[in-house]
C-alpha atoms as a PDB file:
ATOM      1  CA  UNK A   1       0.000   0.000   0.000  1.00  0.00           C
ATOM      2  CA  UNK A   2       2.460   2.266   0.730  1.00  0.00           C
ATOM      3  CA  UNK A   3       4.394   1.714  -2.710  1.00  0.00           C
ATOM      4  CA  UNK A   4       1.272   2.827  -4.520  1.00  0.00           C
ATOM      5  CA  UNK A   5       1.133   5.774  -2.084  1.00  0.00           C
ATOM      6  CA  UNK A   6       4.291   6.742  -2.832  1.00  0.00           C
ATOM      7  CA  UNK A   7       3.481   6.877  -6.553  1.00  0.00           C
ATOM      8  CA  UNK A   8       0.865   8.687  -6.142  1.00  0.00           C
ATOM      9  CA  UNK A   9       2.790  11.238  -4.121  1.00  0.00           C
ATOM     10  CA  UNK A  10       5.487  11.284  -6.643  1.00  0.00           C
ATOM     11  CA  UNK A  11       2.820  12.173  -9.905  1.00  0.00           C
ATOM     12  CA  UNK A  12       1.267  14.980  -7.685  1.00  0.00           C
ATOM     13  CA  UNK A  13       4.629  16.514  -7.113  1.00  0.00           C
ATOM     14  CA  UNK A  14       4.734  16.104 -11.188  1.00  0.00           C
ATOM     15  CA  UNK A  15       1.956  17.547 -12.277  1.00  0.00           C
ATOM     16  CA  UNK A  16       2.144  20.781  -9.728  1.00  0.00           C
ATOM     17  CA  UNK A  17       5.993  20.773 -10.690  1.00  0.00           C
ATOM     18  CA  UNK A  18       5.049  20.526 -14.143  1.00  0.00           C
ATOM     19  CA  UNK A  19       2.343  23.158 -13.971  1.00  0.00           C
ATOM     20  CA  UNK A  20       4.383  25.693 -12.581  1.00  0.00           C
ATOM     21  CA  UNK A  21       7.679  24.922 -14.552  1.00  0.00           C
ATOM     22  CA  UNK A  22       5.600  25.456 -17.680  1.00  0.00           C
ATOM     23  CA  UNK A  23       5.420  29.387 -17.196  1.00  0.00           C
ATOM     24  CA  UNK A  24       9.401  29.710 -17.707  1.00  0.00           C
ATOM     25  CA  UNK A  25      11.969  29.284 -20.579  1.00  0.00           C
ATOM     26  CA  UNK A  26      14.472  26.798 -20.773  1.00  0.00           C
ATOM     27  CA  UNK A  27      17.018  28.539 -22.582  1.00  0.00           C
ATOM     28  CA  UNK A  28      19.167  29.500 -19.863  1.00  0.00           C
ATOM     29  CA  UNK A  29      21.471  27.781 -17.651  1.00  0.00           C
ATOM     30  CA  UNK A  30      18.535  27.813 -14.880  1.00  0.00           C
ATOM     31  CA  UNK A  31      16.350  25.954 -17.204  1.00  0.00           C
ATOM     32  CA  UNK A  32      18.924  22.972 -16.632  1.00  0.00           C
ATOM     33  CA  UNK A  33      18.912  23.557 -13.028  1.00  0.00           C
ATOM     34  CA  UNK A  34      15.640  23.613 -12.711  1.00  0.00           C
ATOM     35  CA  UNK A  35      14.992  20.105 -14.101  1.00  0.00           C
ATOM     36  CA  UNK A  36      17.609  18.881 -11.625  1.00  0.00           C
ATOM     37  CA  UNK A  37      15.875  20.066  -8.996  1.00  0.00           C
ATOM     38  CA  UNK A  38      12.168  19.274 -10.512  1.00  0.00           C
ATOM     39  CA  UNK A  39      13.729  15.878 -10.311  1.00  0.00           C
ATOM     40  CA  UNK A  40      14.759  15.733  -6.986  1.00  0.00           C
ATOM     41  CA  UNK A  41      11.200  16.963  -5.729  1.00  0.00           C
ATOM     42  CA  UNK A  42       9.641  14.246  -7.334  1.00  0.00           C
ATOM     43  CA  UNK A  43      12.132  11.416  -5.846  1.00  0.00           C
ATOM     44  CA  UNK A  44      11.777  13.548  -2.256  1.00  0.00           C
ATOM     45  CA  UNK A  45       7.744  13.236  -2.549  1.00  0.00           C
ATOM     46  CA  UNK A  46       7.828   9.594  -3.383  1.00  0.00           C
ATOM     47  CA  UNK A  47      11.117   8.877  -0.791  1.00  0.00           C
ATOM     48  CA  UNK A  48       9.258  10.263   1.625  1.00  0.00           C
ATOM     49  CA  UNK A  49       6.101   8.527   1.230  1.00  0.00           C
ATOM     50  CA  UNK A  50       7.903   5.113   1.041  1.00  0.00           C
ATOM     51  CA  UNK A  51      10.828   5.353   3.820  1.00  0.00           C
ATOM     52  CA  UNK A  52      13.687   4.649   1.528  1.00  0.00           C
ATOM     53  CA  UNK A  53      15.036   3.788  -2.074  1.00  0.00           C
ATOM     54  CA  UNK A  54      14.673   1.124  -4.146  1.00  0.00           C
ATOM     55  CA  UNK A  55      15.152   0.543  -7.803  1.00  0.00           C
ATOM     56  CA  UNK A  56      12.485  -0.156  -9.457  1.00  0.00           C
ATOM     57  CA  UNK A  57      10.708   3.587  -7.069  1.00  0.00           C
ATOM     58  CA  UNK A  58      14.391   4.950  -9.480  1.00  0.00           C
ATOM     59  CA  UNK A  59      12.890   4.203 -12.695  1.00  0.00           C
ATOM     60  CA  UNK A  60       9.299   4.907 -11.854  1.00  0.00           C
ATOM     61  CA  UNK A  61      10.418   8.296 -10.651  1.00  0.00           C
ATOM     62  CA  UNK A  62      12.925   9.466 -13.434  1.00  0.00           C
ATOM     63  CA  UNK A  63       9.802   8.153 -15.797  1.00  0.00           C
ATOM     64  CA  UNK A  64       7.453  10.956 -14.384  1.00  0.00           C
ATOM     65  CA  UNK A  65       9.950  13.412 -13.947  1.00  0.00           C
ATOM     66  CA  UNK A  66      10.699  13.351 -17.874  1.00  0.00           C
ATOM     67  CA  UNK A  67       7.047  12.802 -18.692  1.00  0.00           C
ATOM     68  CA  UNK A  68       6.093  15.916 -16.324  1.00  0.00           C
ATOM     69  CA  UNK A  69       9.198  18.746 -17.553  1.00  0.00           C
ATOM     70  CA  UNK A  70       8.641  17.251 -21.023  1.00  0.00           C
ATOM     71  CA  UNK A  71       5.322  18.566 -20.971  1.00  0.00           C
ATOM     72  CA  UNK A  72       6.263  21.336 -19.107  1.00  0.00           C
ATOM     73  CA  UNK A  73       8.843  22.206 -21.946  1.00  0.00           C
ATOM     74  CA  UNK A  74       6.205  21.794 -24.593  1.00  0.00           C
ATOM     75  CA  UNK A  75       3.788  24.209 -22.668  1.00  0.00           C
ATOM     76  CA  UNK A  76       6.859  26.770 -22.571  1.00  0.00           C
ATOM     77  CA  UNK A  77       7.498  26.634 -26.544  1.00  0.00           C
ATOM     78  CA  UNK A  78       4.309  26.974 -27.040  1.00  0.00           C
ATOM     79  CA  UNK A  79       1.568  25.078 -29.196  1.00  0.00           C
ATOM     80  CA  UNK A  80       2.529  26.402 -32.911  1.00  0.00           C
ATOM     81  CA  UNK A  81       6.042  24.857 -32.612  1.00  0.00           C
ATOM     82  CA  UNK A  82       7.606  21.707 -33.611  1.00  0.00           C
ATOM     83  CA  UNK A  83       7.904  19.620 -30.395  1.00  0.00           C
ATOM     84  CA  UNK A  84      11.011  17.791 -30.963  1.00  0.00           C
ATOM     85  CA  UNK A  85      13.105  19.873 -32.924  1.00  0.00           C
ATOM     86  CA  UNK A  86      12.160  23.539 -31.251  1.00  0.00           C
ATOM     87  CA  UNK A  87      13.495  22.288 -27.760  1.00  0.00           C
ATOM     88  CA  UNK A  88      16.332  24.577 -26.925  1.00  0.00           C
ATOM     89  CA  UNK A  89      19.317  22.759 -25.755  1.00  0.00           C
ATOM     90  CA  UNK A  90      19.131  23.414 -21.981  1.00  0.00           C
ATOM     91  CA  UNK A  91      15.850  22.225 -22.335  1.00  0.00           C
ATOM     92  CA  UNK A  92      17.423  18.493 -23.282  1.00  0.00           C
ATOM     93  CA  UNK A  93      19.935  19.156 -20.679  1.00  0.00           C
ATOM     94  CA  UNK A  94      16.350  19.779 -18.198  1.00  0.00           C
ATOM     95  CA  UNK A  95      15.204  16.376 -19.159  1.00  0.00           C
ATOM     96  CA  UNK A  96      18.300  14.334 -18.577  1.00  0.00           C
ATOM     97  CA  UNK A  97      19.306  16.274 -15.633  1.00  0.00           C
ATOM     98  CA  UNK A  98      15.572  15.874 -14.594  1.00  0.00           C
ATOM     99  CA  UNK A  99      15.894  11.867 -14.759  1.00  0.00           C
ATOM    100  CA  UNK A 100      19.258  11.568 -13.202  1.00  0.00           C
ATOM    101  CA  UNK A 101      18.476  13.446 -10.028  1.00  0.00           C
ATOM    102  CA  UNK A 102      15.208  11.454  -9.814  1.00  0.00           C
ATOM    103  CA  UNK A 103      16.615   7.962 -10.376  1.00  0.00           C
ATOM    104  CA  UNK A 104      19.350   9.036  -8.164  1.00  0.00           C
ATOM    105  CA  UNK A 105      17.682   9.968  -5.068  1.00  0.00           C
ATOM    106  CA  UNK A 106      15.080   7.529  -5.060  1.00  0.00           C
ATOM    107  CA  UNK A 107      17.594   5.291  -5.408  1.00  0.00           C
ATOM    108  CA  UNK A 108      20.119   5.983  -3.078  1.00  0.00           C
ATOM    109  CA  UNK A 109      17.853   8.201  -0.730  1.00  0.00           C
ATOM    110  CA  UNK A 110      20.110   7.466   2.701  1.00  0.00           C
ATOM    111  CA  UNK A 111      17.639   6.611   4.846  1.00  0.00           C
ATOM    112  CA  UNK A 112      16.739   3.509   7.042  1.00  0.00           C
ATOM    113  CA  UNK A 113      14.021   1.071   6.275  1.00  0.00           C
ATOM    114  CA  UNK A 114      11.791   0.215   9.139  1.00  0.00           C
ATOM    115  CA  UNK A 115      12.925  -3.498   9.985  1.00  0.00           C
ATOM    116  CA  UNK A 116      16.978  -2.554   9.383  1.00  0.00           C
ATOM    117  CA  UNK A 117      18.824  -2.284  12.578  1.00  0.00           C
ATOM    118  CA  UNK A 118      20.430   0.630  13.740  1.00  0.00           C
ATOM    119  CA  UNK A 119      23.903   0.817  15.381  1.00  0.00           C
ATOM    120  CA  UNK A 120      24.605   2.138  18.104  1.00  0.00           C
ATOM    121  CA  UNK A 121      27.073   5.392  18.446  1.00  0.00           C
ATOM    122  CA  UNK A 122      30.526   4.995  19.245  1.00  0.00           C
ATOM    123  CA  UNK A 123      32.552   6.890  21.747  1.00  0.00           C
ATOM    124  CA  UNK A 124      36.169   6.779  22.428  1.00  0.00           C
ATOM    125  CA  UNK A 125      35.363   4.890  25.513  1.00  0.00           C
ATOM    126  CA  UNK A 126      33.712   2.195  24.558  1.00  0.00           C
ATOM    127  CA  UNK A 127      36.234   1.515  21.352  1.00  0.00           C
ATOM    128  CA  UNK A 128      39.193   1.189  23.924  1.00  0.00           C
ATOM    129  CA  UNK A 129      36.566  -1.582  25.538  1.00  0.00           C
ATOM    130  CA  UNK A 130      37.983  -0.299  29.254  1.00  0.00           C
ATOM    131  CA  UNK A 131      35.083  -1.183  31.489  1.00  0.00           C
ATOM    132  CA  UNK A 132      36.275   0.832  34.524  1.00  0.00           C
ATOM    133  CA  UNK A 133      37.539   4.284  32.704  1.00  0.00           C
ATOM    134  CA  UNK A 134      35.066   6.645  33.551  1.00  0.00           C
ATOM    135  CA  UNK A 135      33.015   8.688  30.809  1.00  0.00           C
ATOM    136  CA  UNK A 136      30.305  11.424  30.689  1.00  0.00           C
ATOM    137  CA  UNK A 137      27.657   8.014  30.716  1.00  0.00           C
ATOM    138  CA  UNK A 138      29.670   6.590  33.488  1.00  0.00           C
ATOM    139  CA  UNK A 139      31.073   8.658  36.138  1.00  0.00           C
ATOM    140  CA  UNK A 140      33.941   7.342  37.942  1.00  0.00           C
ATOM    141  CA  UNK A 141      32.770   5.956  41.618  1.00  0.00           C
END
């Protein structure tokens, strides 16, 4: 349930990402940037949602992430041009920027999973395995 959650959290992000993105020009260097981080919004929404990465939440999200700042892109150009061959080159850059920052956070996204143990932290104390040396958890006496 919570995989289909997550994939629903991930195409809201897309279409309000997409929606908004579609008021601006990508013919600047922060067109490019701005499919990075489109990208990375999408993975975060879905990430979140789910706990943590997997591959197959990778490919789902660099999917809508190029689906959603493709049309974006197309609403930008505007309906009279060519689709394909109008795109200005930091709009391609968008797009594959767009689906490596989603594939790559939902992938990789750091955190825990809910049945993975956790390990404890380490002090100097208890590396040097000295059971009477006092420490701020154990006061000497």
């Amino acid at each position: 349930m919570r995989a289909v959650l997550a994939v629903l959290a991930a195409l809201a992000v897309t279409v309000l990402g997409a929606a908004i993105l579609g008021e601006y020009q990508f013919d600047g260097l922060t067109g490019a940037a701005a499919g990075l981080i489109y990208g990375i919004f999408v993975a975060e929404a879905a990430v979140a949602v789910h706990r943590r990465g997997e591959s197959w939440l990778a490919v789902v999200c660099a999917v809508l992430a190029v689906g959603g700042l493709g049309w974006a892109i197309r609403v930008s150009i505007g309906p009279r041009a060519s689709f394909p061959g109008d795109i200005p080159g930091f709009g391609w850059a968008a797009l594959v920027l767009a689906a490596a920052g989603a594939a790559i956070r939902a992938r990789s996204s750091g955190r825990r999973g809910a049945g993975s143990p956790s390990e404890p932290g380490r002090t100097p104390a208890s590396e040097s395995g000295d059971a009477g040396s006092s420490s701020p958890e154990r006061p000497a006496g």
